[in-house]
Protein backbone atom coordinates (compact mmCIF):
# COMPACT_ATOMS: atom_id res chain seq x y z
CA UNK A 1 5.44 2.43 -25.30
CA UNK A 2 7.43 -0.41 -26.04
CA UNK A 3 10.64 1.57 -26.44
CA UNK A 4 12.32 2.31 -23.03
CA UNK A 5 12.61 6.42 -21.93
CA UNK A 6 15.24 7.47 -19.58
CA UNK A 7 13.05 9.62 -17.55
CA UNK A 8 15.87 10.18 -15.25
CA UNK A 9 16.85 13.35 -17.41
CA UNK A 10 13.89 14.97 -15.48
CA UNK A 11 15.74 14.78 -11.81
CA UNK A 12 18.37 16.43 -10.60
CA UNK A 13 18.41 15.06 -7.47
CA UNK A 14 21.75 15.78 -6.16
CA UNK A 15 20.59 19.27 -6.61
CA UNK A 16 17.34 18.69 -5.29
CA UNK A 17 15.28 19.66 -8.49
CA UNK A 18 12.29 17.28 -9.85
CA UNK A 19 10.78 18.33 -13.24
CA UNK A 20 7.10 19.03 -13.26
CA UNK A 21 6.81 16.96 -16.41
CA UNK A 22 7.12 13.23 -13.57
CA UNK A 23 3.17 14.60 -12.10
CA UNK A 24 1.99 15.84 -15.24
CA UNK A 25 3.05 14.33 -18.53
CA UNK A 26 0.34 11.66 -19.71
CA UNK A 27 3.12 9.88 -22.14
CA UNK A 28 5.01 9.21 -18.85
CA UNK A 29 1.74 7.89 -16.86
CA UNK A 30 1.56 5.28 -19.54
CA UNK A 31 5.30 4.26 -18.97
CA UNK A 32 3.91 3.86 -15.46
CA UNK A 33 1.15 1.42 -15.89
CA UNK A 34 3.54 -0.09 -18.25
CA UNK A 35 6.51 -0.56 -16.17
CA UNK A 36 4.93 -0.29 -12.36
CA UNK A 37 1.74 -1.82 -12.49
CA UNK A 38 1.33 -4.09 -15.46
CA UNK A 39 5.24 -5.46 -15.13
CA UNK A 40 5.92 -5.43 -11.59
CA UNK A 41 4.60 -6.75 -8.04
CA UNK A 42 1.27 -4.63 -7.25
CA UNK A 43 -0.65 -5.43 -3.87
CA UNK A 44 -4.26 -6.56 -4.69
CA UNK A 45 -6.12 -7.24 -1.44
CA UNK A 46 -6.00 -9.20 2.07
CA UNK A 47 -6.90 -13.00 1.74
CA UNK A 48 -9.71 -12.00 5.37
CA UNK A 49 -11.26 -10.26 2.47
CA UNK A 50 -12.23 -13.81 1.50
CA UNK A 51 -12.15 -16.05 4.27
CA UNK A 52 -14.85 -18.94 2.98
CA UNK A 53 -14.64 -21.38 -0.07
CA UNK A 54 -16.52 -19.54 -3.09
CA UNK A 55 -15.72 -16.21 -2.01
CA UNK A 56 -14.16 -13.62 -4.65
CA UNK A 57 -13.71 -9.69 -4.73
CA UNK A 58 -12.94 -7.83 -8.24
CA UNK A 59 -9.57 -5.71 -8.62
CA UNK A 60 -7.89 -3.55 -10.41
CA UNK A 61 -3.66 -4.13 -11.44
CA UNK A 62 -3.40 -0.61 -13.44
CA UNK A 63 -5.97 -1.14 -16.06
CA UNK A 64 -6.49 -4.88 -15.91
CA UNK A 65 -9.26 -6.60 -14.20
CA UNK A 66 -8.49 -9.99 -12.37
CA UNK A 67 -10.64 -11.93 -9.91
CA UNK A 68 -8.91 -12.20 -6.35
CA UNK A 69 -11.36 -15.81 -4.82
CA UNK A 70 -10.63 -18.94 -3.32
CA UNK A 71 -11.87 -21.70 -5.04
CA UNK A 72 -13.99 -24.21 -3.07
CA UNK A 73 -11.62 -26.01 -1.51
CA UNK A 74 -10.29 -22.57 0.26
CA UNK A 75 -7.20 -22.39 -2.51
CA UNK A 76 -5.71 -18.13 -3.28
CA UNK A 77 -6.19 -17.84 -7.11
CA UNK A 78 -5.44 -14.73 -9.12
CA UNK A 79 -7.30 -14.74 -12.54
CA UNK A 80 -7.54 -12.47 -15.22
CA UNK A 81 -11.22 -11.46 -15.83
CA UNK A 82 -11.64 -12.67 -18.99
CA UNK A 83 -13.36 -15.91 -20.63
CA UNK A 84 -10.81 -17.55 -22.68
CA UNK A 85 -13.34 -17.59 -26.08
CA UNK A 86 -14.31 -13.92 -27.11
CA UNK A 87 -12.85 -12.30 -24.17
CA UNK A 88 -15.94 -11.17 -22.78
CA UNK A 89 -15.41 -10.32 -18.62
CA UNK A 90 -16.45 -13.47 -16.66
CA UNK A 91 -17.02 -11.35 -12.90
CA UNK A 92 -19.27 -8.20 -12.81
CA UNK A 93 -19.80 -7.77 -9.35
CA UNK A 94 -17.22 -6.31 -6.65
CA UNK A 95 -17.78 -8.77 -4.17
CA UNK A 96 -19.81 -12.11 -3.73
CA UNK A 97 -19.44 -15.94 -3.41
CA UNK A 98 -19.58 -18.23 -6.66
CA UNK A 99 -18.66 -21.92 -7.05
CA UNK A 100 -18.38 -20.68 -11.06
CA UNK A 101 -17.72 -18.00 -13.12
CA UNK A 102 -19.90 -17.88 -16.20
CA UNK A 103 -19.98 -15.33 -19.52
CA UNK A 104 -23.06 -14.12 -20.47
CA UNK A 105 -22.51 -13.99 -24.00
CA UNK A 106 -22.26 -17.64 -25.11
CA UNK A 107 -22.53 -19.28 -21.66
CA UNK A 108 -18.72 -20.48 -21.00
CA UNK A 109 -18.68 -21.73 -18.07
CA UNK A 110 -15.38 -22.04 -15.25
CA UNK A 111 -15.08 -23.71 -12.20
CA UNK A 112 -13.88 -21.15 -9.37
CA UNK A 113 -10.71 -23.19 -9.08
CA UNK A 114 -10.41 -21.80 -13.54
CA UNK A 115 -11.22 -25.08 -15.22
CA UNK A 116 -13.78 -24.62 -18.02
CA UNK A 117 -16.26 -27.17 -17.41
CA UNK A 118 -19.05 -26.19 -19.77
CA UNK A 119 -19.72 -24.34 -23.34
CA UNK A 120 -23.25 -24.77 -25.15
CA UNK A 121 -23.45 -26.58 -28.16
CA UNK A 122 -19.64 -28.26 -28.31
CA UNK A 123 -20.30 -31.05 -30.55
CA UNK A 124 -20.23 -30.91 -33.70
CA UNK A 125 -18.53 -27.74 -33.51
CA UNK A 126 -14.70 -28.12 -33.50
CA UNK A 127 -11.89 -31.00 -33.83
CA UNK A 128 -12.41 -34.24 -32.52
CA UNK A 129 -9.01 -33.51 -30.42
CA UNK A 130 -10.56 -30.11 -28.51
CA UNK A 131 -9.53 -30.23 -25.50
CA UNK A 132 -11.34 -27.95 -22.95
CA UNK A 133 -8.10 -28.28 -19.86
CA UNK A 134 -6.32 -26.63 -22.50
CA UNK A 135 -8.66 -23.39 -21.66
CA UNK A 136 -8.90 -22.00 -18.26
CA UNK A 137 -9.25 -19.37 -16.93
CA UNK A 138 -5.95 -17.54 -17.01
CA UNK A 139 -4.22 -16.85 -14.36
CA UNK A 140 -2.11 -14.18 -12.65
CA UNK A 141 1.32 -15.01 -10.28
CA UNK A 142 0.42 -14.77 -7.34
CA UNK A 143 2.59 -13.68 -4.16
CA UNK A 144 1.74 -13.49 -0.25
CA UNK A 145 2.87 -11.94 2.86
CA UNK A 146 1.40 -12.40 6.32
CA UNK A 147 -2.14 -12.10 4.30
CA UNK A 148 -1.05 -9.44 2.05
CA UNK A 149 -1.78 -10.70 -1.66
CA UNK A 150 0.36 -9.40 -4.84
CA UNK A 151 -0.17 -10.02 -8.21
CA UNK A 152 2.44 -9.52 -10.98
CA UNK A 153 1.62 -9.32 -14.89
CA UNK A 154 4.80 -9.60 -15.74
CA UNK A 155 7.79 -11.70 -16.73
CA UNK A 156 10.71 -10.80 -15.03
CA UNK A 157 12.38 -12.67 -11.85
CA UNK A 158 11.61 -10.21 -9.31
CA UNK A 159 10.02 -12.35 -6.47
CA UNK A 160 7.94 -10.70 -3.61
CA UNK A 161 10.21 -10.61 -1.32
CA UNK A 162 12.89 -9.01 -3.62
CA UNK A 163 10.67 -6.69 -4.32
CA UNK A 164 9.69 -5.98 -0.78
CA UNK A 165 13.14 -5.99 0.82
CA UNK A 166 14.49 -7.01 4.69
CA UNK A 167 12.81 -3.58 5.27
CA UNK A 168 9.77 -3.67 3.77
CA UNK A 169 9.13 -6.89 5.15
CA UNK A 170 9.67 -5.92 8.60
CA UNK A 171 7.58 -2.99 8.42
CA UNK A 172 4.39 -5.81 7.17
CA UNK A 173 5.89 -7.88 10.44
CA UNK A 174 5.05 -5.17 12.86
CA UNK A 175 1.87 -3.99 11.18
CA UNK A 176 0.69 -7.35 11.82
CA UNK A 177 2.41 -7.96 14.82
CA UNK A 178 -0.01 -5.35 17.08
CA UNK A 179 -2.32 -8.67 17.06
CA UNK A 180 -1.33 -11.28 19.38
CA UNK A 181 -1.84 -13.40 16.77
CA UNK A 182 0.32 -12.15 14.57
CA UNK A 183 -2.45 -11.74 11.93
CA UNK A 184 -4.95 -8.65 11.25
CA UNK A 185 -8.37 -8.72 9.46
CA UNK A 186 -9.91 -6.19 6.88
CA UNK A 187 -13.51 -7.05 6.64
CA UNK A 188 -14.93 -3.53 7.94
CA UNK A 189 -15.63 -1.84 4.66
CA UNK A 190 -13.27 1.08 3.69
CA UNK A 191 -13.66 4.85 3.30
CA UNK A 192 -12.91 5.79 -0.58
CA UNK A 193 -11.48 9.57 -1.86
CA UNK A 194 -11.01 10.72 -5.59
CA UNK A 195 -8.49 12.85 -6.21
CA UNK A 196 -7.91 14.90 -9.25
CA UNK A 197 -3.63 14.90 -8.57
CA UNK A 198 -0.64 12.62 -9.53
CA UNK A 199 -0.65 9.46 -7.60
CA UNK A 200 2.75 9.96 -6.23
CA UNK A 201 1.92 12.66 -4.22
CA UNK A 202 -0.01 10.31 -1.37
CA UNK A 203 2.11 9.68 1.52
CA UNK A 204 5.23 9.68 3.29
CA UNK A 205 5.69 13.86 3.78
CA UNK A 206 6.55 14.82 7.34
CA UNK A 207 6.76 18.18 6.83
CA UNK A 208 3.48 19.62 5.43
CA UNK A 209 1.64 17.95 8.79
CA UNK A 210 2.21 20.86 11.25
CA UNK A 211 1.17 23.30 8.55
CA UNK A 212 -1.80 21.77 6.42
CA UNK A 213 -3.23 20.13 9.67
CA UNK A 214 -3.56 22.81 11.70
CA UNK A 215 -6.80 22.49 13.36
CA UNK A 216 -6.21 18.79 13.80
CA UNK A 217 -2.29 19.65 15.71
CA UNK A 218 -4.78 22.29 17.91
CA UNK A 219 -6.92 19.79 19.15
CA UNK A 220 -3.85 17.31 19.50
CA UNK A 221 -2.57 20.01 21.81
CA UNK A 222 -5.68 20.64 24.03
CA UNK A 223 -6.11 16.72 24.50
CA UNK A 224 -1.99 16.99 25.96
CA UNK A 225 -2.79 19.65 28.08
CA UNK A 226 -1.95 22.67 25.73
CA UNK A 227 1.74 21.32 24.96
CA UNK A 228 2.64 23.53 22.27
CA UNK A 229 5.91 22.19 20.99
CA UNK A 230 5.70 20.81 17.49
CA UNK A 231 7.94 17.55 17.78
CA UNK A 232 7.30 16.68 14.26
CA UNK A 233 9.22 19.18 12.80
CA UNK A 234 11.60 20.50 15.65
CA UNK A 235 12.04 17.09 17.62
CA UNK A 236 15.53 15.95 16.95
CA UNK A 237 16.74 12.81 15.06
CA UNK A 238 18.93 11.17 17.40
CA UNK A 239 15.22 11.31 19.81
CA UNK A 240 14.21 9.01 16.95
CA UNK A 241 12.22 11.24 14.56
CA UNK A 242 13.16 10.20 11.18
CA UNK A 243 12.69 9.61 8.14
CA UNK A 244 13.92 6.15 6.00
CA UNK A 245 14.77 5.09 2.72
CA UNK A 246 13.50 1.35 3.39
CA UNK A 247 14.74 0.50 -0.06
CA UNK A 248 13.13 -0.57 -3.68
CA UNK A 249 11.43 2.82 -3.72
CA UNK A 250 9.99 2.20 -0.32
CA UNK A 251 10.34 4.40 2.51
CA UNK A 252 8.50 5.51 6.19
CA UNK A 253 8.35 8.40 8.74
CA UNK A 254 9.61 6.29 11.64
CA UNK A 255 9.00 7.40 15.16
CA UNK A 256 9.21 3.71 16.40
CA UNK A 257 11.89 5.30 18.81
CA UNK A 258 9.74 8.50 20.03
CA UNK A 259 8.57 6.84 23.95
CA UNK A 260 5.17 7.73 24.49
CA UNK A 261 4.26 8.78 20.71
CA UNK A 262 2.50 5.58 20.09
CA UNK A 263 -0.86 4.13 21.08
CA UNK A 264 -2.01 5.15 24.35
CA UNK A 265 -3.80 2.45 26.10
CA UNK A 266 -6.17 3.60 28.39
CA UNK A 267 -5.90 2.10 32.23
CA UNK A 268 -9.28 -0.19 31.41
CA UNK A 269 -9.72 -4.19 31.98
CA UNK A 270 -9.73 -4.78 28.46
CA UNK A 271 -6.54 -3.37 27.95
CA UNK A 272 -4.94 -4.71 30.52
CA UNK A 273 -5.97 -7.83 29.04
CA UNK A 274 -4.50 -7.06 25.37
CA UNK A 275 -1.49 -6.21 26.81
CA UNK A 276 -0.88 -9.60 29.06
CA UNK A 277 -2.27 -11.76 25.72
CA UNK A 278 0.85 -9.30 23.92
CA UNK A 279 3.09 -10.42 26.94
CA UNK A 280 2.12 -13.91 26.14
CA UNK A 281 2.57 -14.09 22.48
CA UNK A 282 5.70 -12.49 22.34
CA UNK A 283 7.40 -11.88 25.75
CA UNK A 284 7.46 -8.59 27.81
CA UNK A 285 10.23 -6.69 26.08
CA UNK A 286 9.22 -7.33 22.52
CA UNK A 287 5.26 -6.56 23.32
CA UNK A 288 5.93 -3.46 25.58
CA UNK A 289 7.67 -2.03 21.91
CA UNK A 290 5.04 -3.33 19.69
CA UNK A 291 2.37 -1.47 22.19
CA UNK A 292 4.85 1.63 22.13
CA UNK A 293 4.80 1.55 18.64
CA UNK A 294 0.98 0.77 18.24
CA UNK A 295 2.23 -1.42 15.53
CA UNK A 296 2.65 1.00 13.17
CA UNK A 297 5.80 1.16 10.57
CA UNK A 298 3.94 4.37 8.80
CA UNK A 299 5.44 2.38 5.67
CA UNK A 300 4.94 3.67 1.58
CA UNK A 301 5.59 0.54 -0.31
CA UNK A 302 5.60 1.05 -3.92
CA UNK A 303 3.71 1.19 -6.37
CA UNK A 304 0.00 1.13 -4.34
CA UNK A 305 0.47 0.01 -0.17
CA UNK A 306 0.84 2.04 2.82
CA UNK A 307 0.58 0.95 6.18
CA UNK A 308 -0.09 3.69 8.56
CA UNK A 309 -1.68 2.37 11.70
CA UNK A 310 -4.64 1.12 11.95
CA UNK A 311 -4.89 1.86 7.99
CA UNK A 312 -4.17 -0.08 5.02
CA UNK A 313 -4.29 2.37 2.57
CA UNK A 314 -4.65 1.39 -1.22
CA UNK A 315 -3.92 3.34 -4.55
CA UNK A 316 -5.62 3.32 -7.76
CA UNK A 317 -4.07 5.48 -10.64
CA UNK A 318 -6.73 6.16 -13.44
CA UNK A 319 -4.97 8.75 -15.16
CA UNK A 320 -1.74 11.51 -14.93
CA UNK A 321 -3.96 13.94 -12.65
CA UNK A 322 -6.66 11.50 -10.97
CA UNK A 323 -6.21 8.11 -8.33
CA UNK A 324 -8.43 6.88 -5.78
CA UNK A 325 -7.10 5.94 -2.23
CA UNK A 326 -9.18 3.37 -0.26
CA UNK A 327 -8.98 3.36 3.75
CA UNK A 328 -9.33 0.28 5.43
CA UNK A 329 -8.83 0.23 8.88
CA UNK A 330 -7.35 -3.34 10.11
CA UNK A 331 -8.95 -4.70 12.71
CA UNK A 332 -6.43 -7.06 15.00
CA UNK A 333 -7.66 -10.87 15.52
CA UNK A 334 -7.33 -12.24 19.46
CA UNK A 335 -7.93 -8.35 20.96
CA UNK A 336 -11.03 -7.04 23.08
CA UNK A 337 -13.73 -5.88 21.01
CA UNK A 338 -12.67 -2.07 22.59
CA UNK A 339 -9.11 -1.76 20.92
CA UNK A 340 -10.89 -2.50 17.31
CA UNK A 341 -13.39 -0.48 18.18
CA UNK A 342 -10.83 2.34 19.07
CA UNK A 343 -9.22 1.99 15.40
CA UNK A 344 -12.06 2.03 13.72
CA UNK A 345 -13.02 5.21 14.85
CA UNK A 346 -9.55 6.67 14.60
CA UNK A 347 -9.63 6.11 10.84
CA UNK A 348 -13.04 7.55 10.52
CA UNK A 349 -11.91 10.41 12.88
CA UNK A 350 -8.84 11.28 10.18
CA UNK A 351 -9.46 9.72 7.23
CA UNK A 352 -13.72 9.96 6.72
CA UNK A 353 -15.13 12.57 4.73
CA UNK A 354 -15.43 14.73 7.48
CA UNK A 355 -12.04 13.65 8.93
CA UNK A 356 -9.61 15.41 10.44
CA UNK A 357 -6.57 14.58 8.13
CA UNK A 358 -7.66 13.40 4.68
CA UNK A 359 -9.44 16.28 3.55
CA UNK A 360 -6.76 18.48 3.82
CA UNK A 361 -4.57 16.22 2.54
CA UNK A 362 -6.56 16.35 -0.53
CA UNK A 363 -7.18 19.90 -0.95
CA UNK A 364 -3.24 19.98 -0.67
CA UNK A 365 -2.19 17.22 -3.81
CA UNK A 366 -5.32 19.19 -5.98
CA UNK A 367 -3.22 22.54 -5.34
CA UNK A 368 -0.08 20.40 -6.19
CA UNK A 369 -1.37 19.31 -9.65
CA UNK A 370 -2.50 22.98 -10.35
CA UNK A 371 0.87 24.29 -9.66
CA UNK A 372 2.11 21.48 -11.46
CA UNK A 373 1.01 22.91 -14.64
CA UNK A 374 2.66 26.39 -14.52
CA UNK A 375 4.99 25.97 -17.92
CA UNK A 376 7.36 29.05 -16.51
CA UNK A 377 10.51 27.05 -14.55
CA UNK A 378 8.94 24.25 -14.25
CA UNK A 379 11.88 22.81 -11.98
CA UNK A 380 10.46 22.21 -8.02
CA UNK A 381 12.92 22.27 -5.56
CA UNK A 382 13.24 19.26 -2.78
CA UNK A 383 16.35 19.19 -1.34
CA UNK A 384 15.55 19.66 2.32
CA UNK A 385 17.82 17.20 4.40
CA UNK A 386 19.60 16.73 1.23
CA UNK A 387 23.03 17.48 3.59
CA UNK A 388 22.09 15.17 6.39
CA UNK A 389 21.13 12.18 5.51
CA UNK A 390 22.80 9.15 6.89
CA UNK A 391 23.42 5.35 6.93
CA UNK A 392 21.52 3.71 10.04
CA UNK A 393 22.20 0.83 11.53
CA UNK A 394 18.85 1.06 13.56
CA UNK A 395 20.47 -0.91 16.66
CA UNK A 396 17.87 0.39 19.36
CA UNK A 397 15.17 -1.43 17.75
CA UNK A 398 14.24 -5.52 18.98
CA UNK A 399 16.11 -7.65 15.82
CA UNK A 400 12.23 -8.71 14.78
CA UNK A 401 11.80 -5.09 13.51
CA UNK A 402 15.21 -3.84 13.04
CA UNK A 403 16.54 -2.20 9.82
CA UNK A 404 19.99 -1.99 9.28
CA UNK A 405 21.71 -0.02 6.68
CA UNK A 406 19.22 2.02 5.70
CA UNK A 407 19.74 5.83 4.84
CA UNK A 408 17.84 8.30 7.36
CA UNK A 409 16.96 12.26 7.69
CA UNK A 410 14.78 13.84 10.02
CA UNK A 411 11.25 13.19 9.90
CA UNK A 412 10.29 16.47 7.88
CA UNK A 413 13.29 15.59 5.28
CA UNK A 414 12.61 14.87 1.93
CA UNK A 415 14.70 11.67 1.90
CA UNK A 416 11.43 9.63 1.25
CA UNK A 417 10.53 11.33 -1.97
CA UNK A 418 13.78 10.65 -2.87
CA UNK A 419 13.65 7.53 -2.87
CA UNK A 420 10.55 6.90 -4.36
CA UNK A 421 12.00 8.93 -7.17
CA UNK A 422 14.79 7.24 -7.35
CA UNK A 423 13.30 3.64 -8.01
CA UNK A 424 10.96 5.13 -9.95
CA UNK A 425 13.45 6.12 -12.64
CA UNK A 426 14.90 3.02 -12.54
CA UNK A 427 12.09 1.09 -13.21
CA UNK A 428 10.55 2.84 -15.48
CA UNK A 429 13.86 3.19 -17.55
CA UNK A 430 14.78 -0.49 -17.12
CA UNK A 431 14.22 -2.68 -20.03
CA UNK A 432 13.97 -5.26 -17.69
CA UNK A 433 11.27 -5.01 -15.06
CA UNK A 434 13.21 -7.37 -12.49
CA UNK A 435 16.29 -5.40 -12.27
């Protein structure tokens, strides 16, 4: 895999044609953990996932194992999972608190800051000029946004918020924004689905909603009072449904313009106070929108984030036709107890096992990967919006959240698997991963 493939020969995208080979070839999943995850920027965790000195969780970047902890004097490290003699893993448990690492087979020993402080038997066994600061632990570069941690295996010049983009960024701004204090916390445990699909299928389709979630959009409609008309689909764009191409393969379904589509508050004391702690933090115009909003940017951002509000969702490739998808709901810091309470059960409501939303969803990418295999034209066809999409200057949104220049379609388009498409051709035919 060390030889670059132009993949691109497999869209067609001016025509609106994708080869079946992108969801289904193994040979080109391996260019993927190659080029996407073990090259370039790949979100890891949140650093409330380890708020005290000592504390560590275990993660995944594609295949490799690092250690996301902070050592014990509260310092973000990244470090590969490995002890720097025979190689043998140094962390075995998902979660935990640990002032050292240690490997079981012949005892190495490393501080949780990655100094190796201890190995049985030294003397006598190697030069008189060892020198054991010339083995730690080794670690990963290390990125963060607003909490959000990203590791990179790589070696190219990319920087996070290259990578990211103006528009990316502001998308992790208003996620975060919905607290007062600007900061959210994911300590609550998260809901976990297998899926035996292609990992690019999760996320960012405004079409399939009306159709696939059915029963949920019928129960949506008895809760407004039997209002039947489908705005997803037949609202119109310049009423602010949309879809964006946020750049770097990253895109949204962006209703932040749609009044009344976001959170609806109920007329209780406690959110009366969230809203006047808003008011304060960020002045009436600005909170009013993030409240509108409900903080929530519905943001893909490649290869593994998505911030759909309250969720931080997480991907996991294992192989071409299998990824897991973790759900964390974010709690906001500074809010009643009632608002977190509120998301909480929102993402169980859609996203549980039993939820309203998820298990469609993954009924749907299954059927995907089946019909994925079909050798007989294997060409699929996504061109819808192909004719309309436009550049947007976004000028009705606050400047804190506003994203100029980026290309649009309506909100059941297909410009946002374009555009992961796009990027993804790029970077996986690049032979440099920071271009």
């Amino acid at each position: 895999m060390s030889q670059p493939v132009d993949v691109r020969r497999l869209l067609r995208l001016e025509e609106g044609l994708v080869h079946s080979d992108v969801y289904t070839s193994p040979e080109i999943f391996e260019l993927e953990m190659d080029k996407l995850f073990h090259e370039g920027w790949v979100y890891i965790g949140h650093d409330s996932e380890i708020p005290s000195p000592g504390d560590y969780v275990l993660r995944p970047i594609g295949r490799q194992s690092v250690i996301m902890n902070r050592d014990s004097d509260g310092k973000l490290h990244l470090f590969m999972n490995r002890c720097r003699h025979r190689a043998n893993s140094v962390c075995q448990y998902d979660r935990g608190n640990a002032a050292e690492f240690q490997c079981s087979y012949h005892g190495w020993t490393y501080r949780n800051s990655g100094e190796l402080i201890a190995l049985p038997y030294k003397d006598g066994a190697y030069s008189k000029d060892f020198d054991m600061k010339a083995l730690p632990l080794v670690a990963v570069r290390m990125e963060t946004y607003r909490g959000f941690i990203w590791g990179n295996l790589g070696s190219g010049r990319e920087n996070l918020r290259e990578h990211l983009g103006p528009a990316g960024l502001k998308s992790i701004d208003l996620f975060c924004d919905a607290s007062p204090e600007g900061e959210v916390i994911l300590r609550q445990g998260c809901n976990k689905t297998r899926i035996f699909a292609n990992w690019k299928f999760q996320g960012g389709d405004g079409y399939h909603t009306p159709v696939t979630h059915q029963a949920n959009f019928a129960v949506m409609r008895a809760r407004r009072n039997g209002e039947r008309r489908n705005s997803l689909v037949r609202g119109r764009m310049e009423d602010g449904w949309i879809s964006r191409d946020l750049g770097n393969g990253h895109y949204c379904l962006d209703s932040r313009r749609v009044l009344g589509h976001g959170v609806r508050l109920p007329d209780a004391p406690w959110a009366r106070t969230y809203r006047a702690t808003m008011v304060k933090s960020y002045g009436e115009e600005r909170a009013d929108y993030i409240i509108k909003t409900g903080g929530n940017p519905h943001a893909i951002l490649m290869p593994n984030l998505q911030l759909l509000s309250p969720d931080v969702r997480v991907i996991r490739p294992h192989a071409v036709d299998e990824f897991d998808v973790f759900f964390y709901c974010a709690f906001l810091k500074g809010v009643p107890d009632e608002l977190n309470e509120m998301r909480l059960r929102d993402t169980e409501d859609r996203m549980g096992p039993a939820g309203s939303i998820n298990p469609d969803d993954v009924d749907m990418f299954e059927r995907n990967q089946f019909g994925m295999q079909q050798v007989v034209d294997p060409w699929k066809f996504m061109a819808r919006g192909i004719d309309r999409e436009a550049i947007d200057d976004d000028a009705d949104t606050p400047e804190p959240y506003r994203m100029p220049g980026t290309h649009i379609g309506h909100y059941s388009d297909e410009v946002t698997q374009r555009a992961q498409l796009r990027w993804w051709a790029d970077r996986i035919s690049s032979h440099d991963s920071a271009k």
